[in-house]
Protein backbone atom coordinates (compact mmCIF):
# COMPACT_ATOMS: atom_id res chain seq x y z
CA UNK A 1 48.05 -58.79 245.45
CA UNK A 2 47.58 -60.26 241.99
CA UNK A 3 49.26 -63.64 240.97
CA UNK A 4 50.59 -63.02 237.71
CA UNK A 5 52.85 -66.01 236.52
CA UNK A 6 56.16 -64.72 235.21
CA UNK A 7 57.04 -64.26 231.78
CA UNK A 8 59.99 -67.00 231.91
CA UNK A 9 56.98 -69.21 232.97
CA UNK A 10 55.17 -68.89 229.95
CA UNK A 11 58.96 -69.54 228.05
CA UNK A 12 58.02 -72.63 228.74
CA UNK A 13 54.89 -73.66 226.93
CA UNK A 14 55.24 -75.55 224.25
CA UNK A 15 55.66 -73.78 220.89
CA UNK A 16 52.18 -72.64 219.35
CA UNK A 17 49.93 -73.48 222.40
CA UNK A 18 48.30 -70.43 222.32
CA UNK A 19 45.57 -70.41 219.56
CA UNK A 20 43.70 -66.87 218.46
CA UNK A 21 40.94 -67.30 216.68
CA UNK A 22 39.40 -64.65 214.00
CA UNK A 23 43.10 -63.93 213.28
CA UNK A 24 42.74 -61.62 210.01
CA UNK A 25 39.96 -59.62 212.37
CA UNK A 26 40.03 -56.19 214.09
CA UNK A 27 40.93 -57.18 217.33
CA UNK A 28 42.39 -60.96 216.19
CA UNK A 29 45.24 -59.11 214.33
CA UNK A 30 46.63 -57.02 216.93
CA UNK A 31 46.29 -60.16 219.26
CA UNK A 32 48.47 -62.06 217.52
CA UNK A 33 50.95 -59.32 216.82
CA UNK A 34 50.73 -58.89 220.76
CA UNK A 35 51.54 -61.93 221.12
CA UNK A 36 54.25 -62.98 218.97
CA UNK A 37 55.99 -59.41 219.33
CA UNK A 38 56.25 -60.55 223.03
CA UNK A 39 58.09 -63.87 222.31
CA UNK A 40 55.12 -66.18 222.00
CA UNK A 41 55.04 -68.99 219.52
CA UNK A 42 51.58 -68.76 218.81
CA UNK A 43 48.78 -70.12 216.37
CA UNK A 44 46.27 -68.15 214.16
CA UNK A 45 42.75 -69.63 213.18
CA UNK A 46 41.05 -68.32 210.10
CA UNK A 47 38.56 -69.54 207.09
CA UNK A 48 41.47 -68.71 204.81
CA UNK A 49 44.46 -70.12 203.86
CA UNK A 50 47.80 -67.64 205.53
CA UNK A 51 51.29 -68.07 204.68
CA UNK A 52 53.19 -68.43 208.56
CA UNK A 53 54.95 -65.98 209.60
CA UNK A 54 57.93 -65.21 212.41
CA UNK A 55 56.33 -67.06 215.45
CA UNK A 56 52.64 -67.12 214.00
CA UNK A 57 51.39 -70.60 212.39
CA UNK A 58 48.04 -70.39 210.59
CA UNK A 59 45.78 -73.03 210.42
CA UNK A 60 42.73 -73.45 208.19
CA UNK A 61 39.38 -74.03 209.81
CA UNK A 62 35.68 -73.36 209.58
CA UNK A 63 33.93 -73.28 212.51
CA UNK A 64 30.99 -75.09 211.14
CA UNK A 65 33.00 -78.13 210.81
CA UNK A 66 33.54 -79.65 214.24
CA UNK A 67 36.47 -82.30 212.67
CA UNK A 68 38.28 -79.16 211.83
CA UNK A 69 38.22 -77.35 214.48
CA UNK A 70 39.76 -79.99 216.61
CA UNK A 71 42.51 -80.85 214.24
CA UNK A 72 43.60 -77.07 214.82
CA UNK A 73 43.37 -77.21 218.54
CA UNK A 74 45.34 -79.96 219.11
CA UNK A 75 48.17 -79.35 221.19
CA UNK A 76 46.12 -76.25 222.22
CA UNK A 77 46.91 -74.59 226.04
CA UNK A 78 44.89 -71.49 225.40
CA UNK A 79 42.14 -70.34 223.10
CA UNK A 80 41.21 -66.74 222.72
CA UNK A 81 37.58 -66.97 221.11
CA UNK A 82 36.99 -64.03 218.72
CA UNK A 83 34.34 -64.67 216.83
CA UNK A 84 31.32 -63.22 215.34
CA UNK A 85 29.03 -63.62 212.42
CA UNK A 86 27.91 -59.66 212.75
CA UNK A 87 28.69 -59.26 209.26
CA UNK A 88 27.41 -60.33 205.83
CA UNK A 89 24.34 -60.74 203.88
CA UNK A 90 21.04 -59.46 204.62
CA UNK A 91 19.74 -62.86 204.46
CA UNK A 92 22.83 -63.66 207.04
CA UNK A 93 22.41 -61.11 208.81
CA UNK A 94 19.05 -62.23 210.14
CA UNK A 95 20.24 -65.88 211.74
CA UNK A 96 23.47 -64.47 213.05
CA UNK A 97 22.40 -65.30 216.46
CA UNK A 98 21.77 -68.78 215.20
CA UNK A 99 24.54 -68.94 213.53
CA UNK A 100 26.81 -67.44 216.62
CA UNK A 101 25.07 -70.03 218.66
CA UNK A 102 26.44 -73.17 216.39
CA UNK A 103 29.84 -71.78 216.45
CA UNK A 104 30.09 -71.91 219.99
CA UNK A 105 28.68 -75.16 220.43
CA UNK A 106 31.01 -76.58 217.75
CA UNK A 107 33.42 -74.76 219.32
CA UNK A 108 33.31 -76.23 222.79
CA UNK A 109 33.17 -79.52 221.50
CA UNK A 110 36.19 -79.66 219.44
CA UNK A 111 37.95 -77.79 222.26
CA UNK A 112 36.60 -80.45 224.96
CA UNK A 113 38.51 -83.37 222.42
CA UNK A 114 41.17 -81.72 221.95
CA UNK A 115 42.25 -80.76 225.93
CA UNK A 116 42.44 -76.95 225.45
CA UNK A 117 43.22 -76.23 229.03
CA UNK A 118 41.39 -72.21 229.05
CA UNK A 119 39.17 -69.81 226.78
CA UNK A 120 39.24 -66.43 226.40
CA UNK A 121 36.39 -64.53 225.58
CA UNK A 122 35.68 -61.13 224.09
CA UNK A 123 32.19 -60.18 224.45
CA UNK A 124 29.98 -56.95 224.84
CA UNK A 125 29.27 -55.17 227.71
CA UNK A 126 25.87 -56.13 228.45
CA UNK A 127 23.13 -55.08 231.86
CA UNK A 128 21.33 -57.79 232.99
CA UNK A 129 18.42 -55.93 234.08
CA UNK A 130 17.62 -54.40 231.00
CA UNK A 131 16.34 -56.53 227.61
CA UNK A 132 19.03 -56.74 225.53
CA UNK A 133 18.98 -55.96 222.09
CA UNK A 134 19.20 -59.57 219.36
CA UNK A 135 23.23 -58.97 219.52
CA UNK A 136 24.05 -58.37 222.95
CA UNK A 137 21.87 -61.27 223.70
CA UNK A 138 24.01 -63.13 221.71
CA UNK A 139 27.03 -62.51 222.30
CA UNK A 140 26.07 -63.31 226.27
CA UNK A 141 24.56 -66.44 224.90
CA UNK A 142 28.37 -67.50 223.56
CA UNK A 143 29.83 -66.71 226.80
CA UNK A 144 27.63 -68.88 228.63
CA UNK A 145 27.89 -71.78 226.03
CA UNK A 146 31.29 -71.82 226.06
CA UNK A 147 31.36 -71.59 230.09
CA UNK A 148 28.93 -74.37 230.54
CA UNK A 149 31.50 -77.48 229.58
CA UNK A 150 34.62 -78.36 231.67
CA UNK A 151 37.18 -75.81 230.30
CA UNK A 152 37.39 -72.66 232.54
CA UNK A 153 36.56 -69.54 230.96
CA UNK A 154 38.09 -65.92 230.91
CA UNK A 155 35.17 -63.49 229.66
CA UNK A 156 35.94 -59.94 228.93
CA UNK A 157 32.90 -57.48 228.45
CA UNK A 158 33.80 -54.45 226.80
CA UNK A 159 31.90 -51.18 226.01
CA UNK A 160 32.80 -49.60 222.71
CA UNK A 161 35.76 -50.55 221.27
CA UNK A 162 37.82 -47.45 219.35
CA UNK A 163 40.57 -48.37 217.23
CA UNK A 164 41.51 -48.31 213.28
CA UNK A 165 39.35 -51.42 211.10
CA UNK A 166 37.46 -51.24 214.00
CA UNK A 167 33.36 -50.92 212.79
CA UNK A 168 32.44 -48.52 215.70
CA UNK A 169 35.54 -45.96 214.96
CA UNK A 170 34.62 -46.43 211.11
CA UNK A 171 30.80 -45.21 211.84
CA UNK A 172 32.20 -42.51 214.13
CA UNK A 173 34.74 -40.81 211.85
CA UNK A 174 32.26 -40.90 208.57
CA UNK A 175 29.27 -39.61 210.36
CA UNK A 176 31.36 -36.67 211.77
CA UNK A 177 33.31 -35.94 209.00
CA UNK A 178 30.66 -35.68 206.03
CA UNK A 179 27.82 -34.17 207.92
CA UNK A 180 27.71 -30.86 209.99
CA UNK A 181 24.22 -31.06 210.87
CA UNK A 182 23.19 -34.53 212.19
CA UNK A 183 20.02 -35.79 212.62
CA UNK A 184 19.99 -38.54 215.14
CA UNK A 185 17.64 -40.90 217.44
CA UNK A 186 17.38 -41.10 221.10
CA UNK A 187 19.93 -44.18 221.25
CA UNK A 188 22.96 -40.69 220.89
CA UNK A 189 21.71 -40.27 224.67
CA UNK A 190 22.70 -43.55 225.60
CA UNK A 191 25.77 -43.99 227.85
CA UNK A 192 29.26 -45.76 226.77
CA UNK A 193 32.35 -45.91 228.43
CA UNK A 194 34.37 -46.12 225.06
CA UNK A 195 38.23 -48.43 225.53
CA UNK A 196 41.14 -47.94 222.71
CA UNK A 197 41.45 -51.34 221.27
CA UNK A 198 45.56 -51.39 222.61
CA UNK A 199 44.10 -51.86 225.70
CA UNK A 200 41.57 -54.19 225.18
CA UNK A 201 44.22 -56.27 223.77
CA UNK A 202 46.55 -55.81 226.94
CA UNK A 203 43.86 -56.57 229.03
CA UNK A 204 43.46 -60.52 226.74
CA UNK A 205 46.99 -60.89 226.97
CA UNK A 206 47.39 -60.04 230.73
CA UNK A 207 44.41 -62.51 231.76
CA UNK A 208 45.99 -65.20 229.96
CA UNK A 209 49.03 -64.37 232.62
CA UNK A 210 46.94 -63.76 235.78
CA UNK A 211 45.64 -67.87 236.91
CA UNK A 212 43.26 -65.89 239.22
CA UNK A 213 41.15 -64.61 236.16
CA UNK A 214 40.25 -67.89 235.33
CA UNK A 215 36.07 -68.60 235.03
CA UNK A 216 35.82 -65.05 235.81
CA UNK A 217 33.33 -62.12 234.04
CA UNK A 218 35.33 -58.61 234.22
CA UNK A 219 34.25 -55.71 232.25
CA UNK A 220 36.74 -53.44 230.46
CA UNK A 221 36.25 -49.55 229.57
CA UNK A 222 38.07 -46.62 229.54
CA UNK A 223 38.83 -43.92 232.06
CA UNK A 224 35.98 -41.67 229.78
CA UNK A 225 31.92 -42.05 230.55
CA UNK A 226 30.17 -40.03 227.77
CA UNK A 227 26.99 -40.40 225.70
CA UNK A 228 27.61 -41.07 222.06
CA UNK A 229 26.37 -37.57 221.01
CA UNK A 230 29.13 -36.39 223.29
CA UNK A 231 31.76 -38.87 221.66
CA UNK A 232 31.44 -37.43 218.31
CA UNK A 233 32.10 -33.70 219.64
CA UNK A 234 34.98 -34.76 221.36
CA UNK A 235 35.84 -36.47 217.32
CA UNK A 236 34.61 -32.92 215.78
CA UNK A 237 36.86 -31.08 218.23
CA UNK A 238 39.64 -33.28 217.36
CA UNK A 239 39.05 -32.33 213.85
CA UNK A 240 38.31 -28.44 214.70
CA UNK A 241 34.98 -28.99 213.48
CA UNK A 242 31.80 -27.34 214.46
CA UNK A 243 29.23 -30.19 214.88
CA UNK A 244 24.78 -29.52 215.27
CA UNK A 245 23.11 -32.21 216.29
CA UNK A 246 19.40 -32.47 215.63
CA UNK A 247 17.14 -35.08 217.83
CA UNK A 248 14.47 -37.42 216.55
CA UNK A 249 13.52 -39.84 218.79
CA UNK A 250 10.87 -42.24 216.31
CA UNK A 251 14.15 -42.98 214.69
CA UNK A 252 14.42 -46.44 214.89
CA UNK A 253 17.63 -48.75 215.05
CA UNK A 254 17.01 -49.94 211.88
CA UNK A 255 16.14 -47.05 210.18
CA UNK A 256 19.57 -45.25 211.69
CA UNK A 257 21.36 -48.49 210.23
CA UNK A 258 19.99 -47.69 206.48
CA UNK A 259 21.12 -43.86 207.25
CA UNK A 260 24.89 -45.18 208.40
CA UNK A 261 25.11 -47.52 205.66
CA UNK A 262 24.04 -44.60 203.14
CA UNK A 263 26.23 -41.95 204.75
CA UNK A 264 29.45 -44.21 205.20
CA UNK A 265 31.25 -47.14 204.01
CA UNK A 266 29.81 -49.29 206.98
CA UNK A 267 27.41 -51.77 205.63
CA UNK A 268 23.73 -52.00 207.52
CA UNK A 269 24.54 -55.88 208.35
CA UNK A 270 27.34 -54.57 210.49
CA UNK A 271 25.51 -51.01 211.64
CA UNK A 272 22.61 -52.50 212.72
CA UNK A 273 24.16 -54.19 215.72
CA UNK A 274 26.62 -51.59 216.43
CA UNK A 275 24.06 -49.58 216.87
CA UNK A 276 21.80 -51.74 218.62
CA UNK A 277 24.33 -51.99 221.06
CA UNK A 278 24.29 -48.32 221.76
CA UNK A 279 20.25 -48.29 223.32
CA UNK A 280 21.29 -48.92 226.48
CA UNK A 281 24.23 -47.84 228.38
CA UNK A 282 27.61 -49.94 228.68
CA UNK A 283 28.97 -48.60 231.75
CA UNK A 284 31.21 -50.46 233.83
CA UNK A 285 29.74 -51.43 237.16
CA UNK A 286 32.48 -53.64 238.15
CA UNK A 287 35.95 -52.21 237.67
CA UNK A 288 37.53 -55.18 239.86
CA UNK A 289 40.06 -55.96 237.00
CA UNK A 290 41.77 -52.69 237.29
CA UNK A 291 43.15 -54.21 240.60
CA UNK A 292 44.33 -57.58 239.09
CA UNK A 293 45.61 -56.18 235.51
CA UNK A 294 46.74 -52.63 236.82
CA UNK A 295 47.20 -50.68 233.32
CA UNK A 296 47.29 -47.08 232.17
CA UNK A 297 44.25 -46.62 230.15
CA UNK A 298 43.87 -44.13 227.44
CA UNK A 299 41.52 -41.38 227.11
CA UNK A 300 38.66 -41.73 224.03
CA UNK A 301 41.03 -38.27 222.85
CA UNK A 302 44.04 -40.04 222.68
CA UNK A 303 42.39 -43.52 221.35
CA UNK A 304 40.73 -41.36 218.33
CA UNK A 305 44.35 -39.69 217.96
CA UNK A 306 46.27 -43.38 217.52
CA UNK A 307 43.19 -45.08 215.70
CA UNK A 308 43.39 -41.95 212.96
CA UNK A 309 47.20 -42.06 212.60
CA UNK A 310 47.13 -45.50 212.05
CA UNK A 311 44.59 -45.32 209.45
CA UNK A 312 46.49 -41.92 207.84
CA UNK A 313 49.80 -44.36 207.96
CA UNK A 314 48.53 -47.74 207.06
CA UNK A 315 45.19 -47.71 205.19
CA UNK A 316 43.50 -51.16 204.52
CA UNK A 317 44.51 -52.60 201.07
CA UNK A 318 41.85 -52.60 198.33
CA UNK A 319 42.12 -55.11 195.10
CA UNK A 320 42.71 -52.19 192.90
CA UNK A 321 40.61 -51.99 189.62
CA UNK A 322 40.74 -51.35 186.30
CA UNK A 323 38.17 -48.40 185.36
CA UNK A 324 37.49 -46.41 182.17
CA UNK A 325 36.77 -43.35 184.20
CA UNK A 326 37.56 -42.74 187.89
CA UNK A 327 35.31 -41.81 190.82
CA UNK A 328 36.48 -38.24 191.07
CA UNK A 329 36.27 -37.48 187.24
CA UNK A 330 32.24 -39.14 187.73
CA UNK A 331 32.05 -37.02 190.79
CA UNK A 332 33.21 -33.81 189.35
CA UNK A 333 30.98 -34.61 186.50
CA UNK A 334 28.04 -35.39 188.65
CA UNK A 335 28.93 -32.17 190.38
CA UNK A 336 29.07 -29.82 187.60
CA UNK A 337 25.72 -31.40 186.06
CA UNK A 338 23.85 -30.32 188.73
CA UNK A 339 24.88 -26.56 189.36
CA UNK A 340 24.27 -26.24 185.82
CA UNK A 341 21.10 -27.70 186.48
CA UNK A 342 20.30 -25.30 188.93
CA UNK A 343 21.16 -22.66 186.49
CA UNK A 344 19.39 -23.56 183.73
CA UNK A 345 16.47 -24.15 186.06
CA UNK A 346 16.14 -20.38 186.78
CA UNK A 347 15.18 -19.45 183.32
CA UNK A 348 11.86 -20.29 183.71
CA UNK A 349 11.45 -17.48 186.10
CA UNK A 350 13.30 -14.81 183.65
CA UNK A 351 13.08 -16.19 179.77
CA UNK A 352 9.75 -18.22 180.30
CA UNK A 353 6.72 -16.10 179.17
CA UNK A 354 4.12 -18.49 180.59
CA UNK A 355 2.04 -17.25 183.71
CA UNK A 356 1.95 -21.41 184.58
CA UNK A 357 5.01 -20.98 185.94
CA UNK A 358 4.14 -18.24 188.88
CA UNK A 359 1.19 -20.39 189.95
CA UNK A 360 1.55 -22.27 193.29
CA UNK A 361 2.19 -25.96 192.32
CA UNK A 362 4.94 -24.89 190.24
CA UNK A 363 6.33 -22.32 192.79
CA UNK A 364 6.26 -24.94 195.65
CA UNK A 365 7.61 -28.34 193.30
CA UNK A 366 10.33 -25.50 192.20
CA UNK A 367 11.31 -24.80 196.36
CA UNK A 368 11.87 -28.46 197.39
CA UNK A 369 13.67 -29.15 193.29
CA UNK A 370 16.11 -26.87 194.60
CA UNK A 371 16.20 -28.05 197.91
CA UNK A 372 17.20 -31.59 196.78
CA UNK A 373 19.65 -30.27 194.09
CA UNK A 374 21.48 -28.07 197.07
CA UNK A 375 21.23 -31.17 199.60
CA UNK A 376 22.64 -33.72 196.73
CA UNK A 377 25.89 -31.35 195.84
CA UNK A 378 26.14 -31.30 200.03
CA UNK A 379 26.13 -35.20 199.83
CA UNK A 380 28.08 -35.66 196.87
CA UNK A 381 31.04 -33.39 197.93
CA UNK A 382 31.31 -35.95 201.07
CA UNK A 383 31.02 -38.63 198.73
CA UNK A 384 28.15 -40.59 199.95
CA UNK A 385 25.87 -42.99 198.41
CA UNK A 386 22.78 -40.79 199.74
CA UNK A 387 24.14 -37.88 197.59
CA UNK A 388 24.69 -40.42 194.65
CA UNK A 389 20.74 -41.58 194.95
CA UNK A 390 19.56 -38.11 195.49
CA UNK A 391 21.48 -37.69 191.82
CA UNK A 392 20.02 -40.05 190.36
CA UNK A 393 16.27 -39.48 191.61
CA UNK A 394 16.25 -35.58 190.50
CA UNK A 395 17.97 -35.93 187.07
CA UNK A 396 15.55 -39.21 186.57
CA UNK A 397 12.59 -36.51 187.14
CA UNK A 398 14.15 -33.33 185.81
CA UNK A 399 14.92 -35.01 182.56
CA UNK A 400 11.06 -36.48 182.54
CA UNK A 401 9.87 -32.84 183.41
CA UNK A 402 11.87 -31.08 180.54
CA UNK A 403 11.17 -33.93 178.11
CA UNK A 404 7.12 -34.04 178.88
CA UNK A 405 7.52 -29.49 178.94
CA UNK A 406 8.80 -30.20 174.93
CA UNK A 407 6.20 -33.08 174.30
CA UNK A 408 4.66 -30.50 171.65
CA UNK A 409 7.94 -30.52 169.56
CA UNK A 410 6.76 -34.41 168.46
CA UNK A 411 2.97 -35.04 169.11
CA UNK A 412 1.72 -30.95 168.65
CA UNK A 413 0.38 -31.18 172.30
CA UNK A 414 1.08 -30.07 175.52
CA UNK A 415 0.85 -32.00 179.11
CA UNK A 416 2.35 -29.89 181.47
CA UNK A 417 2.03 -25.97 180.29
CA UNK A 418 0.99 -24.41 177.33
CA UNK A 419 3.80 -24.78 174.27
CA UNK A 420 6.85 -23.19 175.68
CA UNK A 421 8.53 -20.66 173.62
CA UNK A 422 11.82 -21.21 171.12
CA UNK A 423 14.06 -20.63 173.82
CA UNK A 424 12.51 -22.37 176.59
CA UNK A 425 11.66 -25.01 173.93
CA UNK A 426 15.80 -24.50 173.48
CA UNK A 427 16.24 -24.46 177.29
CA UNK A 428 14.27 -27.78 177.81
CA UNK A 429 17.10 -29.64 175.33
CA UNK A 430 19.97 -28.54 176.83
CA UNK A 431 18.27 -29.37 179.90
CA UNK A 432 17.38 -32.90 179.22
CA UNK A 433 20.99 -33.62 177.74
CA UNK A 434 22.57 -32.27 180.97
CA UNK A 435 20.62 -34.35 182.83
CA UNK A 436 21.33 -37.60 181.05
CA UNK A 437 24.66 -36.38 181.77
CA UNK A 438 23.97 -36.32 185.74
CA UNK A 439 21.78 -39.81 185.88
CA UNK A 440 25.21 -41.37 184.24
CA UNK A 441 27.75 -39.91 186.69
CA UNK A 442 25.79 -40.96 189.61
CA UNK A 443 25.34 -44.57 188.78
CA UNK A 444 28.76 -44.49 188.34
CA UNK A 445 29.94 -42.52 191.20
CA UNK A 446 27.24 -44.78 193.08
CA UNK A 447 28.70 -47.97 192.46
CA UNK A 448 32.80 -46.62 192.14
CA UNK A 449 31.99 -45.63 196.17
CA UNK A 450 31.03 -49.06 197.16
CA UNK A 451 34.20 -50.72 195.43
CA UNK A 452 36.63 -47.76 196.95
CA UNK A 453 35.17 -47.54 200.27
CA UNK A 454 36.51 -50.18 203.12
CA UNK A 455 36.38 -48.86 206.74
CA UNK A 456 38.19 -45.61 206.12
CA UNK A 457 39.96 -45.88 203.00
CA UNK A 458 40.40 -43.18 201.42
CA UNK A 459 39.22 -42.37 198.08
């Protein structure tokens, strides 16, 4: 039988002796809203300055600065350690594990001075036996720095994580709902046992009740054991979509990384490691906590269900900016600009009297022009920076290919065909200015996305 203390126990901790750290983050938030829903006085750690609110105190602190760190653990009981450096910079990105490495050294210090009596620890679900990828290591390498001083430590490995704001949900519900056809690499065969992030959070707050937990390594999932391939049809179903999925194994994590942060809002900095998590499984081999923290767990169907409510309900908040034309006026533009590039590009085959034009070269650049004109309205209409590129690239050459075809109208010579004829010569203007038209509404519809874009907000 589990020892859980009783709830009148904890009544009697001192106010705001319960200190969550990364309190503005995914799982931080819902922590502390856990918490104080529940009755506890507790304390919220973040880089910024928060106004307090009913039985949450913030406190200031960077975790870089030891001195800090301490002042807002004193009078500390229990810590729950939630932090990361995942995200940020590409420069940052690449010393995360460094950086990850300081914070929990600084970390264990200031909580050694200041008498925090336990840590809680949220890490990844990692195997042993296998070589972890640069962030798994690391985020076993925090558990085991902050378990090597004298404070006992709770650690909590968890497999996927599915819940709204959450970066793994965010790269789910883009990927599935822009593209139909998905081309993915061998890591979609990998293994997860995804957990809604309610229960990951019932699971912290339980351990901090249950004494016997303490210096113990559980790992959390959910009742579900899928691949990730599988995990986005069960998404697609959910959103009575039809979903093809095309293999390529040489795809590299970093490669998919650039594809996620150019099909959705989720930068590469944070994709990367997401998705280096997912190349080998995170299955629970050890489901001993279900015996200590009995709890109902939630199916990955009903954890996509609350995770897209709550984002339909209460969408992040954006700093909202003032614009001289809006993203879907660009993108309508954008949209528009290339059909009627399309359009105007079949006249060579019906008003052009050149016999150029039938030979092969042309024939075959003309196939894969209309190939990328058809796959950028397909990427634009799902509003994604690839379509926005794609754009940009094709109007950059289509207005350099109708500009060098009327080269004769200036300098009497020709570079690409013999002269055209007045209406092609006619064609090719019309042509260029509808292109200039299309390179300006994707820059703008390129850069509009990244300022709308946050995790699922919509645009």
């Amino acid at each position: 039988m589990s020892q859980k203390i009783p709830n009148d126990a904890f009544s009697k901790l001192p106010p705001y002796s319960i200190l969550v750290t990364g309190a503005t983050g995914f799982i931080g938030s819902r922590l502390i809203s856990a918490l104080s829903s529940s009755g506890f006085a507790v304390k919220g750690m973040s880089r910024k300055k928060l106004l307090d609110t009913k039985n949450v105190k913030y406190v200031q602190a960077d975790v870089f600065d030891v001195e800090q760190l301490e002042q807002a653990m004193t009078g500390i009981d229990f810590v729950y350690y939630l932090l990361h450096s995942m995200e940020g910079s590409k420069e940052h990105w690449k010393e995360f594990a460094s950086r990850e490495r300081i914070q929990a050294q600084n970390f264990l210090k200031a909580a050694t001075k200041a008498n925090v009596k336990r840590i809680i620890y949220l890490g990844g679900l990692v195997n042993d036996s296998l070589e972890l990828s640069p962030h798994m290591q690391s985020r076993k390498e925090v558990g085991e720095i902050l378990a090597s001083g004298n404070i006992p430590v709770t650690q909590l490995r968890a497999s996927l994580i599915i819940g709204a704001q959450g970066g793994s949900y965010a790269m789910l519900r883009y990927l599935v709902e822009r593209l139909r056809i998905m081309v993915t690499p061998s890591w979609v065969k990998s293994l997860a046992q995804p957990i809604a992030v309610d229960d990951v959070v019932e699971y912290l707050v339980e351990c901090m009740k249950h004494p016997e937990t303490t210096g113990k390594i559980y790992e959390i999932g959910g009742p579900d054991i899928m691949t990730y391939e599988e995990l986005m049809r069960v998404y697609s179903a959910y959103l009575n979509k039809n979903l093809f999925v095309i293999q390529i194994p040489f795809l590299t994590t970093r490669l998919s990384s650039y594809w996620v942060d150019l099909i959705t809002p989720v930068k590469a900095s944070l994709a990367r490691p997401l998705i280096d998590s997912l190349v080998h499984d995170t299955v629970v081999n050890d489901n001993s906590i279900t015996t200590i923290i009995p709890i109902r767990l939630k199916s990955v169907r009903e954890a996509i269900d609350i995770a897209t409510k709550e984002m339909r309900q209460n969408p992040p908040e954006i700093n909202p900016r003032e614009e001289k034309t809006g993203f879907k006026i660009n993108q309508k533009l954008l949209l528009g600009s290339l059909i009627a590039m399309a359009i105007i590009g079949t006249t060579y085959y019906w008003l052009d009297d050149r016999p150029d034009v039938y030979h092969f070269g042309w024939i075959v650049g003309g196939f894969f022009w209309y190939v990328g004109i058809a796959s950028a309205i397909i990427f634009v209409k799902s509003k994604t920076r690839l379509g926005f590129i794609i754009s940009g690239i094709l109007s950059w050459i289509t207005l350099a290919f109708w500009s060098f075809d009327n080269f004769y109208v200036v300098f009497d010579t020709s570079i690409l065909a013999p002269h055209p004829n007045d209406i092609i010569t006619l064609r090719n203007f019309v042509g260029m200015i509808t292109a200039i038209i299309a390179i300006i509404a994707s820059h703008n519809t390129f850069h509009k996305v990244i300022d709308y874009q946050y995790k699922g907000k919509p645009i």
